[in-house]
PDB file of N, CA and C in Angstrom:
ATOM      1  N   UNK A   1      18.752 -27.516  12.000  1.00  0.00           N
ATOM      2  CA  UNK A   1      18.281 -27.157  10.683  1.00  0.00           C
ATOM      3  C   UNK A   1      16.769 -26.939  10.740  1.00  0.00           C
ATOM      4  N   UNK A   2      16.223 -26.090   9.864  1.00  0.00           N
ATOM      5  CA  UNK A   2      15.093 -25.368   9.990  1.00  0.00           C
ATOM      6  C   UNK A   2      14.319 -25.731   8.842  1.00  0.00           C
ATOM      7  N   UNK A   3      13.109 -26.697   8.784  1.00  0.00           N
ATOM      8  CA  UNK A   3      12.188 -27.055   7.811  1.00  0.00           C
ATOM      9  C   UNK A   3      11.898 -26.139   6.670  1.00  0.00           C
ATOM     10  N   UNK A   4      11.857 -26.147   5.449  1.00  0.00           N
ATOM     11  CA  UNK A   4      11.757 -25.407   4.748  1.00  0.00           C
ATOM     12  C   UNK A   4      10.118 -25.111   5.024  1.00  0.00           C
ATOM     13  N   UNK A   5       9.425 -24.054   4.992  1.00  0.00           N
ATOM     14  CA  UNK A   5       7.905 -23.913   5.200  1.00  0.00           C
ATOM     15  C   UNK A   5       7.349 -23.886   3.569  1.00  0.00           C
ATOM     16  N   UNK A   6       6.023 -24.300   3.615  1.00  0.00           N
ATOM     17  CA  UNK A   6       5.621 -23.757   2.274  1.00  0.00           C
ATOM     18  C   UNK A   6       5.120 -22.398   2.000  1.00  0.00           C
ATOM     19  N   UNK A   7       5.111 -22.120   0.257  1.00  0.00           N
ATOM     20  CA  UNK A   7       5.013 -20.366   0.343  1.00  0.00           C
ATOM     21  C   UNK A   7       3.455 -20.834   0.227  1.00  0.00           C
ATOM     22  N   UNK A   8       2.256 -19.366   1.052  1.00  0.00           N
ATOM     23  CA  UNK A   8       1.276 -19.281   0.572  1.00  0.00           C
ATOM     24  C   UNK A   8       1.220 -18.203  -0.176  1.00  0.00           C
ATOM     25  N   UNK A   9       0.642 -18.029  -1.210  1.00  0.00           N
ATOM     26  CA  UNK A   9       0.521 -17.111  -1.752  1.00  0.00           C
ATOM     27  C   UNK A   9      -1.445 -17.299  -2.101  1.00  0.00           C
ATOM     28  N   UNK A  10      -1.614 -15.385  -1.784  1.00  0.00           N
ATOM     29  CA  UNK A  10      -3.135 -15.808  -1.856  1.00  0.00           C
ATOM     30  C   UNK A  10      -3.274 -14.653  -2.944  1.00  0.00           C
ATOM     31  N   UNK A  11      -4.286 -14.967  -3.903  1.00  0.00           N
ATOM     32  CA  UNK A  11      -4.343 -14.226  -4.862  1.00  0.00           C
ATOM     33  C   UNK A  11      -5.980 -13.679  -4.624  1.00  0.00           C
ATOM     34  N   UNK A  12      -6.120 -12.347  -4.794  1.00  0.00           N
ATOM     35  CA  UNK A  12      -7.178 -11.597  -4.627  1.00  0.00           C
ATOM     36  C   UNK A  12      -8.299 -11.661  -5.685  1.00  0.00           C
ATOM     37  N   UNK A  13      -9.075 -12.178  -4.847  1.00  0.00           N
ATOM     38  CA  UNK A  13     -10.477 -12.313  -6.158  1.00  0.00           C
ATOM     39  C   UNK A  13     -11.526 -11.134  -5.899  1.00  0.00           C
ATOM     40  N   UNK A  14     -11.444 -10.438  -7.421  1.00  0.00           N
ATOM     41  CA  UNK A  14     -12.477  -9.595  -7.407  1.00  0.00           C
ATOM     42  C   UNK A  14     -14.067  -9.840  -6.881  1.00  0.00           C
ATOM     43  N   UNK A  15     -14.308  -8.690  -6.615  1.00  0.00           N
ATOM     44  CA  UNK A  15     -15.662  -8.376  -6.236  1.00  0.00           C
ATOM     45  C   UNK A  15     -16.576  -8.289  -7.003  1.00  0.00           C
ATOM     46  N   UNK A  16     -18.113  -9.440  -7.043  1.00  0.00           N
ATOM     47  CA  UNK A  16     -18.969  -9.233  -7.647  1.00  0.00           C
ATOM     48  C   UNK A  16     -19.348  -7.649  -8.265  1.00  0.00           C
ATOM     49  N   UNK A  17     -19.524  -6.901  -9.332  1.00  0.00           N
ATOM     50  CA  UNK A  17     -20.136  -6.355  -9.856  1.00  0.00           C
ATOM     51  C   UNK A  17     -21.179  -6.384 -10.536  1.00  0.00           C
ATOM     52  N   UNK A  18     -22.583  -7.043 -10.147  1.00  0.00           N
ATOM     53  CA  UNK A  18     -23.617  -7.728 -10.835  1.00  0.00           C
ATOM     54  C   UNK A  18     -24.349  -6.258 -11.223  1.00  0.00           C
ATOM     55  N   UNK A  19     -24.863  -5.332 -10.562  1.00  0.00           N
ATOM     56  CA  UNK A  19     -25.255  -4.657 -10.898  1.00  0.00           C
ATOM     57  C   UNK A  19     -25.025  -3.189 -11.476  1.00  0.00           C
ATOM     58  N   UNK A  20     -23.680  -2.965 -12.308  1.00  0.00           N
ATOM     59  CA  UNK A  20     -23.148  -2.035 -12.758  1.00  0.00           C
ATOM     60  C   UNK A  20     -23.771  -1.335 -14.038  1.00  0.00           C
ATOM     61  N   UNK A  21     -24.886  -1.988 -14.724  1.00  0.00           N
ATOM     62  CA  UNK A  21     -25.500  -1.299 -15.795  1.00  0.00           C
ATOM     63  C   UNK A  21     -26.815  -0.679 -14.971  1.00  0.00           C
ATOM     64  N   UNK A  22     -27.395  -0.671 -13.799  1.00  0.00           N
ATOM     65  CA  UNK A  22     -28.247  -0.125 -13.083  1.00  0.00           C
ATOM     66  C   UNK A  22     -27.901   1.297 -12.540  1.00  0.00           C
ATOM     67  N   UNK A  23     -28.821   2.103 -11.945  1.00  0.00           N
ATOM     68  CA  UNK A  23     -28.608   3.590 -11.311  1.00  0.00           C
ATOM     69  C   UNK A  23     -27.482   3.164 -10.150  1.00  0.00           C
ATOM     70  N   UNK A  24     -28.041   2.488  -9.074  1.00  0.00           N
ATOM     71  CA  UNK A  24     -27.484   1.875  -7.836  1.00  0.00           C
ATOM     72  C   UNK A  24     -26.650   0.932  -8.090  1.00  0.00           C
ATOM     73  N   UNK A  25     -26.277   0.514  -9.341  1.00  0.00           N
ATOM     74  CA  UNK A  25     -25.015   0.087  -9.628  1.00  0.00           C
ATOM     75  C   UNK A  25     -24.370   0.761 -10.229  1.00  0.00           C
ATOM     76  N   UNK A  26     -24.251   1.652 -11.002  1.00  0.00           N
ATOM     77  CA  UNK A  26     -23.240   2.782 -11.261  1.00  0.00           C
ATOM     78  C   UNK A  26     -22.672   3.416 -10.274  1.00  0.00           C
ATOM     79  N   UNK A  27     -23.597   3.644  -9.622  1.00  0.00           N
ATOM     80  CA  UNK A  27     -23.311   4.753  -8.044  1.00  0.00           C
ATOM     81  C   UNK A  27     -21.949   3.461  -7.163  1.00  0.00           C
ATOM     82  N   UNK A  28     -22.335   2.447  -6.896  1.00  0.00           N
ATOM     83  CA  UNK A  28     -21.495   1.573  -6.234  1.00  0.00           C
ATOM     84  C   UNK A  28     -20.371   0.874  -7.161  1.00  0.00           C
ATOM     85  N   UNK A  29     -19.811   1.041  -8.061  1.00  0.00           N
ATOM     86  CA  UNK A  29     -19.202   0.602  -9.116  1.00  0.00           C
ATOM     87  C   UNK A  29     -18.033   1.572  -8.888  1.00  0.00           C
ATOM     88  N   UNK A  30     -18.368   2.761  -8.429  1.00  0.00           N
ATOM     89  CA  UNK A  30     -17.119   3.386  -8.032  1.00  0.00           C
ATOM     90  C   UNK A  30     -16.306   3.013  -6.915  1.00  0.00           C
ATOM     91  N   UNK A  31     -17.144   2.651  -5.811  1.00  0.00           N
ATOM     92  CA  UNK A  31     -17.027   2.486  -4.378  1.00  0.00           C
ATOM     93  C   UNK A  31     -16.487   0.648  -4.802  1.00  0.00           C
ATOM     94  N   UNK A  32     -16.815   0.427  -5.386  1.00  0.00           N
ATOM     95  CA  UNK A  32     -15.892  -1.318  -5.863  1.00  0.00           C
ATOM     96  C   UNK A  32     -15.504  -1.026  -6.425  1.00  0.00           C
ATOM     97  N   UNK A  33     -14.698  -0.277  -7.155  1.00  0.00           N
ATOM     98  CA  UNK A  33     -13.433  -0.111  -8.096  1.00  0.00           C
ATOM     99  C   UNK A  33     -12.588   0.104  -6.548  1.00  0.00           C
ATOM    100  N   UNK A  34     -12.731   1.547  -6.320  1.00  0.00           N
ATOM    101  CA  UNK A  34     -12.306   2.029  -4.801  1.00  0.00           C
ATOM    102  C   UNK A  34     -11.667   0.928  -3.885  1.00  0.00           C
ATOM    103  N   UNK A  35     -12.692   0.092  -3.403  1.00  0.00           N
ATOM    104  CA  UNK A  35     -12.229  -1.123  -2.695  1.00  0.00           C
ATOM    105  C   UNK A  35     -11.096  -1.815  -2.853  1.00  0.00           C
ATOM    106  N   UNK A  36     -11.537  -2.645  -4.604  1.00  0.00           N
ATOM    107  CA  UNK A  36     -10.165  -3.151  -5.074  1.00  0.00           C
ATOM    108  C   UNK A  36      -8.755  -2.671  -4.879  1.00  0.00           C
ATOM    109  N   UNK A  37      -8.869  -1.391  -5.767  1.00  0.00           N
ATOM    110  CA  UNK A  37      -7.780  -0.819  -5.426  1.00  0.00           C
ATOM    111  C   UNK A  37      -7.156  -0.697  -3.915  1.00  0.00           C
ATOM    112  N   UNK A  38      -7.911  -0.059  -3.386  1.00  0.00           N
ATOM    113  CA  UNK A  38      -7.039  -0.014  -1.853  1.00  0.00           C
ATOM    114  C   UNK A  38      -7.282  -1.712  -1.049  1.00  0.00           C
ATOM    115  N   UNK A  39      -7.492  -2.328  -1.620  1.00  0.00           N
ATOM    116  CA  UNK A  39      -7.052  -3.649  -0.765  1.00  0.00           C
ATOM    117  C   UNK A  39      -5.986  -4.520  -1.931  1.00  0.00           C
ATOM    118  N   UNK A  40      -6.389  -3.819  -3.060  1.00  0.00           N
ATOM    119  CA  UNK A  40      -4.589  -3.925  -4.169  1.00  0.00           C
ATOM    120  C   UNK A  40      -3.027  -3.551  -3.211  1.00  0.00           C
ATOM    121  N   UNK A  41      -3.365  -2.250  -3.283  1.00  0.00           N
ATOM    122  CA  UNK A  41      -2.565  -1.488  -2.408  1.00  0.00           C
ATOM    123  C   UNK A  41      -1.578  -1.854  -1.356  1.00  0.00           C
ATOM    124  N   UNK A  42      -2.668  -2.242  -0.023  1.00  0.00           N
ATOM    125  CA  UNK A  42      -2.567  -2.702   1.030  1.00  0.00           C
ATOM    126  C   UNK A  42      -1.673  -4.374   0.898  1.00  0.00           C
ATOM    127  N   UNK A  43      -2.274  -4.855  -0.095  1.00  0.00           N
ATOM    128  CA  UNK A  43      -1.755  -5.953  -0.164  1.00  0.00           C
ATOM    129  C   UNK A  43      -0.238  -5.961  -0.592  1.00  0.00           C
ATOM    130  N   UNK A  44       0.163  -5.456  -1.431  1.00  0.00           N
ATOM    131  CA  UNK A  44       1.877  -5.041  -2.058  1.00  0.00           C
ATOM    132  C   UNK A  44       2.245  -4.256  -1.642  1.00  0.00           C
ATOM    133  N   UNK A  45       1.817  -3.433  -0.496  1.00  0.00           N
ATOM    134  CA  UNK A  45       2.683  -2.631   1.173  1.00  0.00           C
ATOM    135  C   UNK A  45       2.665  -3.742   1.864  1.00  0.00           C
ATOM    136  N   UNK A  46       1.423  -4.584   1.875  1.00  0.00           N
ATOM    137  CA  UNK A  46       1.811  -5.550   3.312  1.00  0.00           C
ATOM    138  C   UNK A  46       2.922  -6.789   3.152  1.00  0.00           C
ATOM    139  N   UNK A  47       3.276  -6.905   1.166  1.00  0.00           N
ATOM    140  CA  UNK A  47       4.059  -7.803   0.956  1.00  0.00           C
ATOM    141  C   UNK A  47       5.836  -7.013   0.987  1.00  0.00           C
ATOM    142  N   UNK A  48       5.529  -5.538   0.576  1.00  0.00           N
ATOM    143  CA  UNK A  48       6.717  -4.740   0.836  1.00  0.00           C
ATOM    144  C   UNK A  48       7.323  -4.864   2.636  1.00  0.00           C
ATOM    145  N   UNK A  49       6.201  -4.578   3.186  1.00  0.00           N
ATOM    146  CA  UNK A  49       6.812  -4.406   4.772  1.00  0.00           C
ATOM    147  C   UNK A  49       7.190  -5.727   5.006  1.00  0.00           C
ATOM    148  N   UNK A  50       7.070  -6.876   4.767  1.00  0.00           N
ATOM    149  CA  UNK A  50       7.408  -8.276   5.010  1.00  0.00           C
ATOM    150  C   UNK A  50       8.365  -8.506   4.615  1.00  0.00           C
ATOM    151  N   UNK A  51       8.707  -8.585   3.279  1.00  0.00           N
ATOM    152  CA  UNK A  51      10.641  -8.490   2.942  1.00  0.00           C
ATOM    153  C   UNK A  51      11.303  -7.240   3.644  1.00  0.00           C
ATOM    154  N   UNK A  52      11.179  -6.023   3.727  1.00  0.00           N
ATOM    155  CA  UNK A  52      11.624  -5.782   4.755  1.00  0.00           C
ATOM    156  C   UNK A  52      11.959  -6.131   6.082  1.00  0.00           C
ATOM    157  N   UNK A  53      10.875  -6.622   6.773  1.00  0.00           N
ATOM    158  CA  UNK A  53      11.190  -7.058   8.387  1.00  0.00           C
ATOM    159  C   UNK A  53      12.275  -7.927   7.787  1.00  0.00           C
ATOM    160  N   UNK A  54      12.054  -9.128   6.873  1.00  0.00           N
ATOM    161  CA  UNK A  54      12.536 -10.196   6.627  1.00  0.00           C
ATOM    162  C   UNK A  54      14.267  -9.714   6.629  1.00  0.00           C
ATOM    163  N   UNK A  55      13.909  -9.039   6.068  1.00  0.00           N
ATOM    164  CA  UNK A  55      15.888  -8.883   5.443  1.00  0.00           C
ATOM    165  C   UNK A  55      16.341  -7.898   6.949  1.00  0.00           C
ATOM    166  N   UNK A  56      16.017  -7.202   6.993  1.00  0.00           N
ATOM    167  CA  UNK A  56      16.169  -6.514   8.609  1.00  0.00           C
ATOM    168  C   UNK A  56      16.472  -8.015   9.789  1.00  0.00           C
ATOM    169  N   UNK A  57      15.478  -8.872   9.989  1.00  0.00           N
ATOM    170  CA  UNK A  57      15.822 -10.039  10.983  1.00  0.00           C
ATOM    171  C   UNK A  57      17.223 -10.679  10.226  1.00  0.00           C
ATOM    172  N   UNK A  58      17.242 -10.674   9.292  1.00  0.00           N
ATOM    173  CA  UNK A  58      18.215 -11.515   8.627  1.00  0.00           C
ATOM    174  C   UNK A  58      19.796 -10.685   8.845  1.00  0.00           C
ATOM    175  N   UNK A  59      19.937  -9.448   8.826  1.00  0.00           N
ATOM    176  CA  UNK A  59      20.750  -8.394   8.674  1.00  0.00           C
ATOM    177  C   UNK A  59      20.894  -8.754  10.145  1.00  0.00           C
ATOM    178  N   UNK A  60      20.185  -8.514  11.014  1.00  0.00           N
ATOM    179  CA  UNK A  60      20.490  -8.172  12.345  1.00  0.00           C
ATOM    180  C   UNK A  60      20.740  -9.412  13.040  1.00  0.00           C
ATOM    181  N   UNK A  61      20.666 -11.006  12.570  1.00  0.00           N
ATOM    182  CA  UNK A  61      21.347 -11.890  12.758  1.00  0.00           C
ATOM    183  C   UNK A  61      20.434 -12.623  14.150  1.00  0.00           C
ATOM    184  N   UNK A  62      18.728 -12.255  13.620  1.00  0.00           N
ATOM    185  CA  UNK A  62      18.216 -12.462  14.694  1.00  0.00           C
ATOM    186  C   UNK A  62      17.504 -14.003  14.361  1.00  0.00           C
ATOM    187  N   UNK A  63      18.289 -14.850  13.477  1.00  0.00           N
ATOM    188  CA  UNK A  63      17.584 -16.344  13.037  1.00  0.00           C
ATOM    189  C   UNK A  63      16.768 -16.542  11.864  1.00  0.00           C
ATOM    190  N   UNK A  64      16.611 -15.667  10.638  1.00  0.00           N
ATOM    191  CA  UNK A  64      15.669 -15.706   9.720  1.00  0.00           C
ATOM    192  C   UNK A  64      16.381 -16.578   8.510  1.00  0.00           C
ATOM    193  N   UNK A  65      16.053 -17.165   8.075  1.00  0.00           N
ATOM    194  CA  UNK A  65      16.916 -17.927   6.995  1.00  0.00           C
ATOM    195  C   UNK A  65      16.840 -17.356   5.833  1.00  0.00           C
ATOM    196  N   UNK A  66      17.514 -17.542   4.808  1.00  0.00           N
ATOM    197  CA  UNK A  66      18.166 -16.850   3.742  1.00  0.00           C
ATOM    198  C   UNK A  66      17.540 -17.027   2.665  1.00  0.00           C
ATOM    199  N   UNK A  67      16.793 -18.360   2.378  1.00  0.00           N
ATOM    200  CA  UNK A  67      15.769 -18.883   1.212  1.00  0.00           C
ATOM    201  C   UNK A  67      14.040 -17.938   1.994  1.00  0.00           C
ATOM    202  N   UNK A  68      13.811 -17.911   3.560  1.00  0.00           N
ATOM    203  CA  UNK A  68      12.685 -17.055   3.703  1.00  0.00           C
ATOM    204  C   UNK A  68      13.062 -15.483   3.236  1.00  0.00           C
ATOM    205  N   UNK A  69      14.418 -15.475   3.172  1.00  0.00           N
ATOM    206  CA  UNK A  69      14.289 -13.951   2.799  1.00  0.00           C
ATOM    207  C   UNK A  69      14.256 -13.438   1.547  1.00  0.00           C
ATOM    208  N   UNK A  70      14.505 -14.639   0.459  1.00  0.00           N
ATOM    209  CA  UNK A  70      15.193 -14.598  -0.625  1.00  0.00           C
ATOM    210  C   UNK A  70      13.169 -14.587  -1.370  1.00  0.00           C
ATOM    211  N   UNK A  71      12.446 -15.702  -0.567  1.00  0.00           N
ATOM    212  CA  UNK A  71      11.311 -15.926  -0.522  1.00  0.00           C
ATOM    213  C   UNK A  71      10.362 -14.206  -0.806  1.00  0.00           C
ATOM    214  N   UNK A  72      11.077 -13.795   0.080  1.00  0.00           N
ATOM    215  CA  UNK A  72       9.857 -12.644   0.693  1.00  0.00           C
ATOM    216  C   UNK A  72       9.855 -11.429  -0.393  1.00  0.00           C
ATOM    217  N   UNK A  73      11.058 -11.678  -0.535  1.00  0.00           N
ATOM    218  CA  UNK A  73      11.673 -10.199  -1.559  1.00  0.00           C
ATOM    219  C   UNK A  73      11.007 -10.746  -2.645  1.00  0.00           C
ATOM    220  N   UNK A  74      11.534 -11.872  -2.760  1.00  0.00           N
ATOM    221  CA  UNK A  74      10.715 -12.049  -4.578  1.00  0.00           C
ATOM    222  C   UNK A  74       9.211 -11.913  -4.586  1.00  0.00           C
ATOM    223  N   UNK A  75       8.775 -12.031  -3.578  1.00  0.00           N
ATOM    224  CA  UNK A  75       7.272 -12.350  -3.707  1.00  0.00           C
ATOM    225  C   UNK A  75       6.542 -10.982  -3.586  1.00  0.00           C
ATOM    226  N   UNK A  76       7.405  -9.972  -2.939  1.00  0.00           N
ATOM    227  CA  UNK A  76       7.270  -8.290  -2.728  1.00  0.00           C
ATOM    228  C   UNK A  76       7.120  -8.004  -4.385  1.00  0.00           C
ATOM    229  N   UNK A  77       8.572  -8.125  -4.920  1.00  0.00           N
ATOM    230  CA  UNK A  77       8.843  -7.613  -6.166  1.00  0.00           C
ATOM    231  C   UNK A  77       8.002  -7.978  -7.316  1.00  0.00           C
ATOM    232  N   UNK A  78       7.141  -9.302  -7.394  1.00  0.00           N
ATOM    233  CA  UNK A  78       6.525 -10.040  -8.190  1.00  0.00           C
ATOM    234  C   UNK A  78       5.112  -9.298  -7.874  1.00  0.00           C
ATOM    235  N   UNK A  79       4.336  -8.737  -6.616  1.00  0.00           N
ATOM    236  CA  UNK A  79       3.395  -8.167  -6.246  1.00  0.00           C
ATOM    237  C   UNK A  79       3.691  -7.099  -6.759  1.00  0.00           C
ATOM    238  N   UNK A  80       4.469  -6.337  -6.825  1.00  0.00           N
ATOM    239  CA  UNK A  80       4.628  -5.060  -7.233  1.00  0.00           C
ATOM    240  C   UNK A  80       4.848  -4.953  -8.583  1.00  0.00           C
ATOM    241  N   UNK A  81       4.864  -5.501  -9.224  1.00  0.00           N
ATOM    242  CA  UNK A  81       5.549  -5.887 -10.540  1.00  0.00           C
ATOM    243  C   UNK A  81       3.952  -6.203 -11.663  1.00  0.00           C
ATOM    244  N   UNK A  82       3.464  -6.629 -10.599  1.00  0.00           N
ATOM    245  CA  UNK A  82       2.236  -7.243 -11.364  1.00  0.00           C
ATOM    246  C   UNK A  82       1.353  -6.085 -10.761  1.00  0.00           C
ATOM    247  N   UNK A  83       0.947  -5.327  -9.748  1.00  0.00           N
ATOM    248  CA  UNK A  83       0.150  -4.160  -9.481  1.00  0.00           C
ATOM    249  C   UNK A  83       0.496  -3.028 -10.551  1.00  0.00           C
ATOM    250  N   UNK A  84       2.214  -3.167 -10.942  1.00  0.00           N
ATOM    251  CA  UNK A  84       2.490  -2.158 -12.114  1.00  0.00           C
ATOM    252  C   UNK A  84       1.855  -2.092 -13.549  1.00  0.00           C
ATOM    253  N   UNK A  85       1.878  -3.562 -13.924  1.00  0.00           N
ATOM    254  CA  UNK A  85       1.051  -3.806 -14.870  1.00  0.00           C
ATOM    255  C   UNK A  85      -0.510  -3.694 -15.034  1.00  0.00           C
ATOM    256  N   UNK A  86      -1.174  -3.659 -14.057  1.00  0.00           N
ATOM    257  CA  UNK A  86      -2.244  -3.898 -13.972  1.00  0.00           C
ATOM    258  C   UNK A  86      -2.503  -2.366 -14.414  1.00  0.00           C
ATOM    259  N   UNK A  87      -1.828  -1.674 -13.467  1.00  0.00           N
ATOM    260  CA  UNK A  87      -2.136  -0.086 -13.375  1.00  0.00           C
ATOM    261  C   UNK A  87      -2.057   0.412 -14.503  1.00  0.00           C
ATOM    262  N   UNK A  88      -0.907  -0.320 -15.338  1.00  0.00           N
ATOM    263  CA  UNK A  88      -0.930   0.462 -16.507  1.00  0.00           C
ATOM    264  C   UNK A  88      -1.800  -0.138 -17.770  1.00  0.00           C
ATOM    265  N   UNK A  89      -2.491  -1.398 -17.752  1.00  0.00           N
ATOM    266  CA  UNK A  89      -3.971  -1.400 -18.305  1.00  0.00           C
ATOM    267  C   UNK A  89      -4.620  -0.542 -17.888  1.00  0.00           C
ATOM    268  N   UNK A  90      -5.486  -0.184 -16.574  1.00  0.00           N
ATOM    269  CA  UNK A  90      -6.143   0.586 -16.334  1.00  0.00           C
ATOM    270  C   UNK A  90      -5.919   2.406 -16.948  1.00  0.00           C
ATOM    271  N   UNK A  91      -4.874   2.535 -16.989  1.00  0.00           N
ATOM    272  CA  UNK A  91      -4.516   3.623 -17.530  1.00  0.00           C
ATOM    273  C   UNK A  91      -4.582   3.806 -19.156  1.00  0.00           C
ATOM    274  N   UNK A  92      -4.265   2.729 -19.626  1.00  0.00           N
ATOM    275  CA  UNK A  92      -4.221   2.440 -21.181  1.00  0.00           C
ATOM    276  C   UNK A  92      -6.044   2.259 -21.309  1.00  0.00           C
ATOM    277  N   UNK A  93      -6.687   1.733 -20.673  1.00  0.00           N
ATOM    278  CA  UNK A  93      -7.996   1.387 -20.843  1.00  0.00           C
ATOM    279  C   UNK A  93      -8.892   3.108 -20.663  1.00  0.00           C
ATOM    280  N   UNK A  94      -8.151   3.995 -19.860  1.00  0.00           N
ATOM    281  CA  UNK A  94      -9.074   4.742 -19.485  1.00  0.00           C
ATOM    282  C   UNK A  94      -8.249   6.116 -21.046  1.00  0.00           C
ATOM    283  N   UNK A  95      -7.324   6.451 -20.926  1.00  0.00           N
ATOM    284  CA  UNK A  95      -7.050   6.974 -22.251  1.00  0.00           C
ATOM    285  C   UNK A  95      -8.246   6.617 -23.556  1.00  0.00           C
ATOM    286  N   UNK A  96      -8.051   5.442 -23.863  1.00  0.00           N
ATOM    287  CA  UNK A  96      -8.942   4.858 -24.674  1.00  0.00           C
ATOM    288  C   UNK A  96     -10.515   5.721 -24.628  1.00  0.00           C
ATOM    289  N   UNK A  97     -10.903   4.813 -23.517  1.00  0.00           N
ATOM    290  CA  UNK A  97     -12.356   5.853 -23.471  1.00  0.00           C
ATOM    291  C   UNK A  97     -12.293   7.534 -23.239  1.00  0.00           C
ATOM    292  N   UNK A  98     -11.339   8.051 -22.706  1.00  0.00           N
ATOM    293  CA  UNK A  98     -11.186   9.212 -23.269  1.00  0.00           C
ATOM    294  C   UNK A  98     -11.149  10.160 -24.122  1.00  0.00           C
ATOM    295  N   UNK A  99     -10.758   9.096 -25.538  1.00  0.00           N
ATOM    296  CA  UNK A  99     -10.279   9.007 -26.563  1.00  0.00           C
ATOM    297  C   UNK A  99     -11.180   9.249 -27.800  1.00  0.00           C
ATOM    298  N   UNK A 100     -12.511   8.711 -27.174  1.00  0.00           N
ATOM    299  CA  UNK A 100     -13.839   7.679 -28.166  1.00  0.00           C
ATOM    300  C   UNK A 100     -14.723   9.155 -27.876  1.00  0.00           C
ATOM    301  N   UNK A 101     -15.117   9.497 -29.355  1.00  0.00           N
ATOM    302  CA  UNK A 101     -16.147  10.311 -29.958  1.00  0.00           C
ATOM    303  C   UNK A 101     -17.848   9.943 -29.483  1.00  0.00           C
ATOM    304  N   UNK A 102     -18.353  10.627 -28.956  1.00  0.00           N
ATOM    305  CA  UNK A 102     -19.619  10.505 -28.449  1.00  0.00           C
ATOM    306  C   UNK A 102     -20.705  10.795 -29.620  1.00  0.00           C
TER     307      UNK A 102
END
């Protein structure tokens, strides 16, 4: 029998933006939005490709246990689930200022 492991789950902390009302912080405010996002990204592909392998070792009967797989998927789907939401603030947020009379 195989120890149950504990889950880590690491949650991504944004990046200082101290200087975003400045010239040279406007200019880099894109390039840290940028960032976030693609290490958003990266992170809920790298949790997608992991329930994959997971259920693949498990399928192919190569020793993966059934609570790590049961583990992996949820934790894929819950990453993805919550990148969906996020996206669609950002989208609802940017309509908005789209929206607003100058």
């Amino acid at each position: 029998m195989v120890p149950i492991t504990p889950v880590n789950i690491t949650i991504p902390s944004l990046p200082s933006l101290g200087g975003v009302g400045s010239a040279t912080g406007a200019a880099s405010g894109g390039s840290a939005f940028q960032s976030v996002l693609t290490d958003a990204i990266t992170k809920v592909q790298g949790f997608q490709d992991n329930a994959t392998n997971s259920v693949n070792k498990f399928l192919s009967g190569e020793g993966e246990e059934l609570h790590t797989v049961a583990l992996a998927t949820q934790q894929a789907d819950m990453s993805f689930q919550l990148f969906m939401q996020v996206r669609n603030k950002i989208v609802t947020a940017y309509n908005q200022v789209m929206q607003m009379q100058v």
